[in-house]
PDB file of N, CA and C in Angstrom:
ATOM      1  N   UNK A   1      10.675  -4.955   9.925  1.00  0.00           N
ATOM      2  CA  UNK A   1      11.246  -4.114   8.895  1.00  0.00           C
ATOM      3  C   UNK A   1      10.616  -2.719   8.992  1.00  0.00           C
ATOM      4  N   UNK A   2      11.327  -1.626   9.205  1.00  0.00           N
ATOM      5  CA  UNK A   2      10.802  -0.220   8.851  1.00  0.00           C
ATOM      6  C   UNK A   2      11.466   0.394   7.900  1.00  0.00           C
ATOM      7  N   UNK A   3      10.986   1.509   7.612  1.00  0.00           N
ATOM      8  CA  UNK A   3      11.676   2.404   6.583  1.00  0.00           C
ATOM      9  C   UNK A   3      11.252   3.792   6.691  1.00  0.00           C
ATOM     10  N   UNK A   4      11.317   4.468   5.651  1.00  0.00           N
ATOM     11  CA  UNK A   4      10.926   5.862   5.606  1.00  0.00           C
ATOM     12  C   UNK A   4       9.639   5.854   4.634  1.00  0.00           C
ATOM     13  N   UNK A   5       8.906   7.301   4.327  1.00  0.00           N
ATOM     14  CA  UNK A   5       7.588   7.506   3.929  1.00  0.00           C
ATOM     15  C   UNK A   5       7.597   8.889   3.731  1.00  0.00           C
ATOM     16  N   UNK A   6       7.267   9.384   2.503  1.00  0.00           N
ATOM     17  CA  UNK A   6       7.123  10.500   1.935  1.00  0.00           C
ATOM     18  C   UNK A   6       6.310  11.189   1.438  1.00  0.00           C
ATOM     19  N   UNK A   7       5.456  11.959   1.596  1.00  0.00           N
ATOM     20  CA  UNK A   7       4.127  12.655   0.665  1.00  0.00           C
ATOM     21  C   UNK A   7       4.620  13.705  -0.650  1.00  0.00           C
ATOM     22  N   UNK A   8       4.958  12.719  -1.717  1.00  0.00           N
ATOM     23  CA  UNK A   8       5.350  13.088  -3.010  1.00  0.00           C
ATOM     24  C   UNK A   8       4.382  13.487  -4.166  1.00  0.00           C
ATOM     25  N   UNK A   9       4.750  14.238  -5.291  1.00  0.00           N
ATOM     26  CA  UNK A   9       3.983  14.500  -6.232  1.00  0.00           C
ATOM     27  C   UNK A   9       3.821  13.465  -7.054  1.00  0.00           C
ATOM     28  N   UNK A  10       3.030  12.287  -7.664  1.00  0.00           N
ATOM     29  CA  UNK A  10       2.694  11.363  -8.750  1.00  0.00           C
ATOM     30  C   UNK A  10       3.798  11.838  -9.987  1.00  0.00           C
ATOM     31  N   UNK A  11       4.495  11.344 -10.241  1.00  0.00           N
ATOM     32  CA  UNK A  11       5.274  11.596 -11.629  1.00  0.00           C
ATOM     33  C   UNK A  11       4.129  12.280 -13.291  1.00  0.00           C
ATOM     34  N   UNK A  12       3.862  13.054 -13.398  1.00  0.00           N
ATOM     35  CA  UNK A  12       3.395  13.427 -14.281  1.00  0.00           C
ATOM     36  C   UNK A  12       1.668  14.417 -13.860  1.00  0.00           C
ATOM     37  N   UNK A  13       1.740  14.450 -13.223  1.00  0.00           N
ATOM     38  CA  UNK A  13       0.648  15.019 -12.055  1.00  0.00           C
ATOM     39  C   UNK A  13       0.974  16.585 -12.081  1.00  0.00           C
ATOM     40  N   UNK A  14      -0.443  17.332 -11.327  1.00  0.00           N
ATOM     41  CA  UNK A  14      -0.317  18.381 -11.771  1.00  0.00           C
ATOM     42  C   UNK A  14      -0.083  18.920  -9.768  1.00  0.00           C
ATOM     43  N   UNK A  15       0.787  18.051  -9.133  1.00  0.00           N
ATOM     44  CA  UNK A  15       1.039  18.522  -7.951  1.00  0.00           C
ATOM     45  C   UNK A  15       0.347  17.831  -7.072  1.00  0.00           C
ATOM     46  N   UNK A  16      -0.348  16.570  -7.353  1.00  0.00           N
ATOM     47  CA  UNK A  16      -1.404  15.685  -6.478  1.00  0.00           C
ATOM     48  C   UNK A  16      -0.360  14.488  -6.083  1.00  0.00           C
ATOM     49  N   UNK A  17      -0.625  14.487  -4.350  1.00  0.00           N
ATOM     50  CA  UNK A  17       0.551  13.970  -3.900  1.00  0.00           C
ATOM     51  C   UNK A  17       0.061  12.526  -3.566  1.00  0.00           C
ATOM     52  N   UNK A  18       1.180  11.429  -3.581  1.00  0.00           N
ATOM     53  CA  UNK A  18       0.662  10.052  -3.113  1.00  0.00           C
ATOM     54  C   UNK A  18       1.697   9.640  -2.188  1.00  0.00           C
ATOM     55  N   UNK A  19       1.444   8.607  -1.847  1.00  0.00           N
ATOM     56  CA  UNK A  19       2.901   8.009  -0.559  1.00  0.00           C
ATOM     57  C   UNK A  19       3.899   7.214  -1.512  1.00  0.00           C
ATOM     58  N   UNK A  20       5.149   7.635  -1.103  1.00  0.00           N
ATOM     59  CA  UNK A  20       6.148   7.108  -1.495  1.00  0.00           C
ATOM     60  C   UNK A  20       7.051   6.634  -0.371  1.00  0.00           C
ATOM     61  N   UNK A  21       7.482   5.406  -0.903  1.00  0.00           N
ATOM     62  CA  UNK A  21       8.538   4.884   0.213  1.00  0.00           C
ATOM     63  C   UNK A  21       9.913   3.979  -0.032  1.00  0.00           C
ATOM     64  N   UNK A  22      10.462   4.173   1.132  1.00  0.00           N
ATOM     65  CA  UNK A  22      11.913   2.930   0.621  1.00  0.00           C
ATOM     66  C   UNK A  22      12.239   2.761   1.520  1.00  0.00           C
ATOM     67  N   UNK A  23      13.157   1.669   1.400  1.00  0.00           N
ATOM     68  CA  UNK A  23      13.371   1.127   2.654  1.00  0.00           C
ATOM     69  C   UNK A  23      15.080   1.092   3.603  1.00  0.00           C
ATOM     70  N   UNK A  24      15.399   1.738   2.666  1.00  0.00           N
ATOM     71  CA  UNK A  24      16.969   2.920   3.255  1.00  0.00           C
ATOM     72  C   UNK A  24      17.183   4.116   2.823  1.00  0.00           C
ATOM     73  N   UNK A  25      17.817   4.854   3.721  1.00  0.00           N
ATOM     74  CA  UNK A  25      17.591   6.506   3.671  1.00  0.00           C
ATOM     75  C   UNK A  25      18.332   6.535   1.976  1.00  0.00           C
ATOM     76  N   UNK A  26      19.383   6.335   1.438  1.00  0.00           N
ATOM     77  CA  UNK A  26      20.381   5.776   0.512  1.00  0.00           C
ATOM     78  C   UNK A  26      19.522   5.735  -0.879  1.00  0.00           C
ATOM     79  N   UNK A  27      18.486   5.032  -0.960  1.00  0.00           N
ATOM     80  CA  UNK A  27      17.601   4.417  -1.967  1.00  0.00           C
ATOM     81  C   UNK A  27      16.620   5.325  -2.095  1.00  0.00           C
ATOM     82  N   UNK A  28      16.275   5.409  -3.660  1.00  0.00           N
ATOM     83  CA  UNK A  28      15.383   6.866  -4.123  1.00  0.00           C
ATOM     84  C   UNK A  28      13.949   6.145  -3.238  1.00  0.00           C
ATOM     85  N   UNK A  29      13.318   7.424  -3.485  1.00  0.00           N
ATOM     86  CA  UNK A  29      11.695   7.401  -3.565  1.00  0.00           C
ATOM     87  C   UNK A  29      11.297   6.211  -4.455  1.00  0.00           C
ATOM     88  N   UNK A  30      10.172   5.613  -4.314  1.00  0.00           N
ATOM     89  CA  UNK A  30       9.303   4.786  -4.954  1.00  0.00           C
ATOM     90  C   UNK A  30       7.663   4.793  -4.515  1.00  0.00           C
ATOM     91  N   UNK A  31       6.630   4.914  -5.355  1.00  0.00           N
ATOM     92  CA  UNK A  31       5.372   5.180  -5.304  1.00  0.00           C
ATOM     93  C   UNK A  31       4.963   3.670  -4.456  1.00  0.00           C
ATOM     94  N   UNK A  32       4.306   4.208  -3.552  1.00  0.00           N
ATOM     95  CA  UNK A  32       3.391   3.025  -2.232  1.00  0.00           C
ATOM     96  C   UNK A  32       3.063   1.724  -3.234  1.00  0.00           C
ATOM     97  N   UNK A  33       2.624   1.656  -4.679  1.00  0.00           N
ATOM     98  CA  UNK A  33       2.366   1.041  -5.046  1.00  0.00           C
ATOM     99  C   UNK A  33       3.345  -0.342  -5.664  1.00  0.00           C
ATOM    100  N   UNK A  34       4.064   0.173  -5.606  1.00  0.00           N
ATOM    101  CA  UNK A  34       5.364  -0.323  -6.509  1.00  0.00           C
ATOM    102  C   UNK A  34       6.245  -1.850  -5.007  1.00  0.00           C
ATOM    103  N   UNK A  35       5.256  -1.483  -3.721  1.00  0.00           N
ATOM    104  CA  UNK A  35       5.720  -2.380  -2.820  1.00  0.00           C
ATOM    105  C   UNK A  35       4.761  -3.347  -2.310  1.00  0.00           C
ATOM    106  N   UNK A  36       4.168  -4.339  -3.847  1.00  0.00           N
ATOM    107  CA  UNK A  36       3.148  -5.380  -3.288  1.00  0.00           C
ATOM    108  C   UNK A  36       2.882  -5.638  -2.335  1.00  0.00           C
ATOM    109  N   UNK A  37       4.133  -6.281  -1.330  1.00  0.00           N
ATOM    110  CA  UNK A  37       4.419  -7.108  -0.192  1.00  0.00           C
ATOM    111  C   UNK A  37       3.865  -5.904   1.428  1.00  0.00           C
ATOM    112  N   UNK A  38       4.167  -4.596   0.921  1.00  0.00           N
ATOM    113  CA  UNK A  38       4.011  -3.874   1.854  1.00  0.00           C
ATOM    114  C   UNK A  38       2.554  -2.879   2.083  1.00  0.00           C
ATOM    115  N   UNK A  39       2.561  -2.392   0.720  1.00  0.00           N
ATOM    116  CA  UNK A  39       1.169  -1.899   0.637  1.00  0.00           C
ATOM    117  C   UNK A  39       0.107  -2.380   0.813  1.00  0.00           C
ATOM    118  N   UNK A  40      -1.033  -1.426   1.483  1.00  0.00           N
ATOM    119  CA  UNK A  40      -2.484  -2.084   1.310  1.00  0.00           C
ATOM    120  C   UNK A  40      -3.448  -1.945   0.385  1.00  0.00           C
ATOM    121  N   UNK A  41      -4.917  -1.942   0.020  1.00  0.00           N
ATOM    122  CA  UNK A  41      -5.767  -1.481  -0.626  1.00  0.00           C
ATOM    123  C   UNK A  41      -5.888  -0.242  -0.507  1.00  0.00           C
ATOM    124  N   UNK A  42      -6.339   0.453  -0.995  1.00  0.00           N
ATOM    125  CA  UNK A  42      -6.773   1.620  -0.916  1.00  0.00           C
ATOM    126  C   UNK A  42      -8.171   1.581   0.077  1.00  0.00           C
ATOM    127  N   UNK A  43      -8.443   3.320   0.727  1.00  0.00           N
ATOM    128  CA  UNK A  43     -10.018   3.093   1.407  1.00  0.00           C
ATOM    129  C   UNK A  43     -10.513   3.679  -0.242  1.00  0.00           C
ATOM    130  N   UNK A  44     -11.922   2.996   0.030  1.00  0.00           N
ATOM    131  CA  UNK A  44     -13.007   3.504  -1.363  1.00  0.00           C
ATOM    132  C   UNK A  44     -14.053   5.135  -0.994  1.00  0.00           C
ATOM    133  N   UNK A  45     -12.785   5.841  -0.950  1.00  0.00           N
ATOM    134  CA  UNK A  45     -13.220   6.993  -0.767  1.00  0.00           C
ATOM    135  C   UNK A  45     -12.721   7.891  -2.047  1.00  0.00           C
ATOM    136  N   UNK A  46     -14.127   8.737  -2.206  1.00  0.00           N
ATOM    137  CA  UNK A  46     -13.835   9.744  -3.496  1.00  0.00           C
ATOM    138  C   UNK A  46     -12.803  10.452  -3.284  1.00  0.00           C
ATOM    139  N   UNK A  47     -12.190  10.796  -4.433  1.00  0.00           N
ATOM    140  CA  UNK A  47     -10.923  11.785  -3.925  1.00  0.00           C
ATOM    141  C   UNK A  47     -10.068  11.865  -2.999  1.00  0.00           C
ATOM    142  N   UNK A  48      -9.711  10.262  -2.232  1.00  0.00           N
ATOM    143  CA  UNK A  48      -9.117   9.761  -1.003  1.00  0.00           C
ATOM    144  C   UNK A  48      -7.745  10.327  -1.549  1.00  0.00           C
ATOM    145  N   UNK A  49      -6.996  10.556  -0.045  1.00  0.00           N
ATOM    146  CA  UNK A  49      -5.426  10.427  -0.767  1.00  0.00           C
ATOM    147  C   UNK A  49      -5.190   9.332  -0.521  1.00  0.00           C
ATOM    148  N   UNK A  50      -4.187   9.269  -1.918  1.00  0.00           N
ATOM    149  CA  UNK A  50      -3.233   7.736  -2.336  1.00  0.00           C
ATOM    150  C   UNK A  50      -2.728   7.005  -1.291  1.00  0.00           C
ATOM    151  N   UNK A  51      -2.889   6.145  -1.040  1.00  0.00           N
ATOM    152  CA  UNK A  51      -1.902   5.595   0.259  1.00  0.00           C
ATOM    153  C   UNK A  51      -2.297   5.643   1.739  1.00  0.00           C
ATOM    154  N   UNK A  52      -3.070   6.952   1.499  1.00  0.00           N
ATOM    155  CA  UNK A  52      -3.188   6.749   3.284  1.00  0.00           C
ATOM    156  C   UNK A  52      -3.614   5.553   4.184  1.00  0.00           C
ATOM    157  N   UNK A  53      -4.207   4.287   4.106  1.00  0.00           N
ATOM    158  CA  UNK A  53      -4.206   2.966   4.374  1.00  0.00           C
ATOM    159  C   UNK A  53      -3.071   2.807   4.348  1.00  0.00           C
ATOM    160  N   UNK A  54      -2.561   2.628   3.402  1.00  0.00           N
ATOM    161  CA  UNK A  54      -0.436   2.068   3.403  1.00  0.00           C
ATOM    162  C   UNK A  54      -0.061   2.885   4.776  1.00  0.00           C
ATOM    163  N   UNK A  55       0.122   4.413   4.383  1.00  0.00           N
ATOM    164  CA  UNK A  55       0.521   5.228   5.392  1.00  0.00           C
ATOM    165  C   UNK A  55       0.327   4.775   7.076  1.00  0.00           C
ATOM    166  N   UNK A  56      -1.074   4.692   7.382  1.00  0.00           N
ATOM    167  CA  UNK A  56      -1.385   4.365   8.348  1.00  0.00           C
ATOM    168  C   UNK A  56      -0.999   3.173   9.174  1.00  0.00           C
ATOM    169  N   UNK A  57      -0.517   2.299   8.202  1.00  0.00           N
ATOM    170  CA  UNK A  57      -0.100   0.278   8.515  1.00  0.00           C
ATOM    171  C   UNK A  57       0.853   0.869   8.958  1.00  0.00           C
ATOM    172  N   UNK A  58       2.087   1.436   8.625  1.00  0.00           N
ATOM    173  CA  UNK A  58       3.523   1.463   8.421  1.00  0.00           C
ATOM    174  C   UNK A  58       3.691   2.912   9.492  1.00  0.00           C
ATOM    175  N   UNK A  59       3.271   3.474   9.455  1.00  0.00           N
ATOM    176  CA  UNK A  59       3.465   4.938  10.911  1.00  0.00           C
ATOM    177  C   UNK A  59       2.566   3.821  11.946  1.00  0.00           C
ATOM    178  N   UNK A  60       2.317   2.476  12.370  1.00  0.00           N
ATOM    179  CA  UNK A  60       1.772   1.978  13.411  1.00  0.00           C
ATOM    180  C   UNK A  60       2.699   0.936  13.509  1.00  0.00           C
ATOM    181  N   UNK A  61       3.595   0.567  12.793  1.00  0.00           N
ATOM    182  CA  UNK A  61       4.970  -0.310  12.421  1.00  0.00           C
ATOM    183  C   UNK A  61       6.155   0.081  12.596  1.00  0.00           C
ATOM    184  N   UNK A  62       5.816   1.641  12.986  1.00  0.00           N
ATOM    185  CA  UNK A  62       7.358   2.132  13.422  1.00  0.00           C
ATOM    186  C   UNK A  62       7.600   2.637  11.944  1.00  0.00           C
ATOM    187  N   UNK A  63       7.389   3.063  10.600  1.00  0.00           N
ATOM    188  CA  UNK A  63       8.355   3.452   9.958  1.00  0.00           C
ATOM    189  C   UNK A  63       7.687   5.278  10.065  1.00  0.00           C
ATOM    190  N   UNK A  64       9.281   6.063   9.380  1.00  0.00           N
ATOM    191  CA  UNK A  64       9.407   7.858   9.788  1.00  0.00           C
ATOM    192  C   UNK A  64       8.933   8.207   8.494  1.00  0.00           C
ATOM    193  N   UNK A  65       8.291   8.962   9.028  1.00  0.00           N
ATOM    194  CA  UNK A  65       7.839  10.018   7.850  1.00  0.00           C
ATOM    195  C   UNK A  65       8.599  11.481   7.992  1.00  0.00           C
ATOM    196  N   UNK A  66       9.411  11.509   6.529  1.00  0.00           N
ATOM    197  CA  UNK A  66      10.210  12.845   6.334  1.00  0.00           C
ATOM    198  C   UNK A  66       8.880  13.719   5.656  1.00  0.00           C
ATOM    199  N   UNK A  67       9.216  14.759   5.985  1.00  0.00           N
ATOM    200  CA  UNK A  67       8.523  16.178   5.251  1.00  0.00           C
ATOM    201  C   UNK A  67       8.680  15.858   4.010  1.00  0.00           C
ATOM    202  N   UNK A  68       7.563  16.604   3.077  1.00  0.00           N
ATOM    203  CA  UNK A  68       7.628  16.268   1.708  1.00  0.00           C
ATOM    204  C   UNK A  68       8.674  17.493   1.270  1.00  0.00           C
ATOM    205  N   UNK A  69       8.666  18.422   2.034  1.00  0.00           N
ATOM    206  CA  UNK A  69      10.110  19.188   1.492  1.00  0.00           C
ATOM    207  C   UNK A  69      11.351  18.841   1.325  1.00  0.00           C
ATOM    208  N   UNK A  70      12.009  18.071   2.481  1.00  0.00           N
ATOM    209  CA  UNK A  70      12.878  17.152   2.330  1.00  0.00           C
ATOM    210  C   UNK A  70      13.347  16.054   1.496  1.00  0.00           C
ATOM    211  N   UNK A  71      11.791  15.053   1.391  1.00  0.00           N
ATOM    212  CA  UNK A  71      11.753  14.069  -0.089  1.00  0.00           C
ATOM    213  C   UNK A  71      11.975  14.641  -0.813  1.00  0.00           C
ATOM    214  N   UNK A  72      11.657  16.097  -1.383  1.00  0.00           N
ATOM    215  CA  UNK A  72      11.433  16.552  -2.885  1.00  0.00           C
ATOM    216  C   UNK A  72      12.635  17.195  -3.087  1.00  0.00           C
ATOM    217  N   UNK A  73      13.776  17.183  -1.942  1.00  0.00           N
ATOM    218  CA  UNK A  73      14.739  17.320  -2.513  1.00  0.00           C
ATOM    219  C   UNK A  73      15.689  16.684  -1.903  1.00  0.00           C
ATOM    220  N   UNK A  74      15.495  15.509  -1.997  1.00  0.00           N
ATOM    221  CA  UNK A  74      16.885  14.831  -1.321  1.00  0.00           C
ATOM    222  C   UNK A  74      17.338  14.345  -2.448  1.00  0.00           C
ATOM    223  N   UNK A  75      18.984  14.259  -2.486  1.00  0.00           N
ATOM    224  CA  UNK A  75      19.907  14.129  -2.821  1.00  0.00           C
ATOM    225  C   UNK A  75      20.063  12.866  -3.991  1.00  0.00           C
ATOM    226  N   UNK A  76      19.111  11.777  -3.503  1.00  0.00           N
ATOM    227  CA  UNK A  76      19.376  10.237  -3.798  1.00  0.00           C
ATOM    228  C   UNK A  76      17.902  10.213  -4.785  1.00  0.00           C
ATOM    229  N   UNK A  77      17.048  11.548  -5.448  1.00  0.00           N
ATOM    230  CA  UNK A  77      16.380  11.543  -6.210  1.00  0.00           C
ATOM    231  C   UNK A  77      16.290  13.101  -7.268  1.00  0.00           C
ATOM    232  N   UNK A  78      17.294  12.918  -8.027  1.00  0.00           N
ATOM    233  CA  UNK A  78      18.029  13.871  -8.981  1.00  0.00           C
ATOM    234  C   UNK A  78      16.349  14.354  -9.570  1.00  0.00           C
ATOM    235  N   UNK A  79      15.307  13.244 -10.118  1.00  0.00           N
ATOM    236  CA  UNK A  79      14.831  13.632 -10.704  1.00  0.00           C
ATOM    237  C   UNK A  79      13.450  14.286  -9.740  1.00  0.00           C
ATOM    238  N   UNK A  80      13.721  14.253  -8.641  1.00  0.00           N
ATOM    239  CA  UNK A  80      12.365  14.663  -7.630  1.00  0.00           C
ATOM    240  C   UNK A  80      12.350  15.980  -7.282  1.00  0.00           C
ATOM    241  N   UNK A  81      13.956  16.714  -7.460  1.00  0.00           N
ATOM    242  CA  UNK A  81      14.410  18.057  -7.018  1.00  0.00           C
ATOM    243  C   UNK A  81      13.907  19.042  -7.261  1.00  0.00           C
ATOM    244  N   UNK A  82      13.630  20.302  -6.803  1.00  0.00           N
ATOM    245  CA  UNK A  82      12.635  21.604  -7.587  1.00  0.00           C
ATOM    246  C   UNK A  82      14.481  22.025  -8.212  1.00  0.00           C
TER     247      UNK A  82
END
């Protein structure tokens, strides 16, 4: 299974980005966390970014990472748009 992967802003955040993913181009964004089955732990690093463990499993699994310019405004997430 692959999919896509996005470096998005946290919903309510002051611009601090985490991994978001889904698993057809079609289907909004969803926070790394929100995919039990797929995500990993986090590393226990201060001020780590979100996800990058997830990130790293899944860009070694074959899935694409779009630009976060692109995520933040694609089409299939009304509420992600500038």
């Amino acid at each position: 299974m692959t999919g896509q992967m996005c470096w998005l802003p946290k919903f309510g955040t002051n611009g601090a980005l985490i991994l978001h993913l889904r698993l057809e181009s079609h289907q909004p964004w969803r926070p790394y966390t929100q995919f039990a089955g797929i995500a990993v732990p986090d590393y226990p690093v201060p001020k780590g970014s979100k996800g990058w463990a997830t990130y790293q499993k899944l860009f070694n699994a074959g899935w694409t990472l779009i630009p976060t310019s692109q995520g933040a405004t694609d089409s299939t997430n009304p509420s992600l748009a500038a």
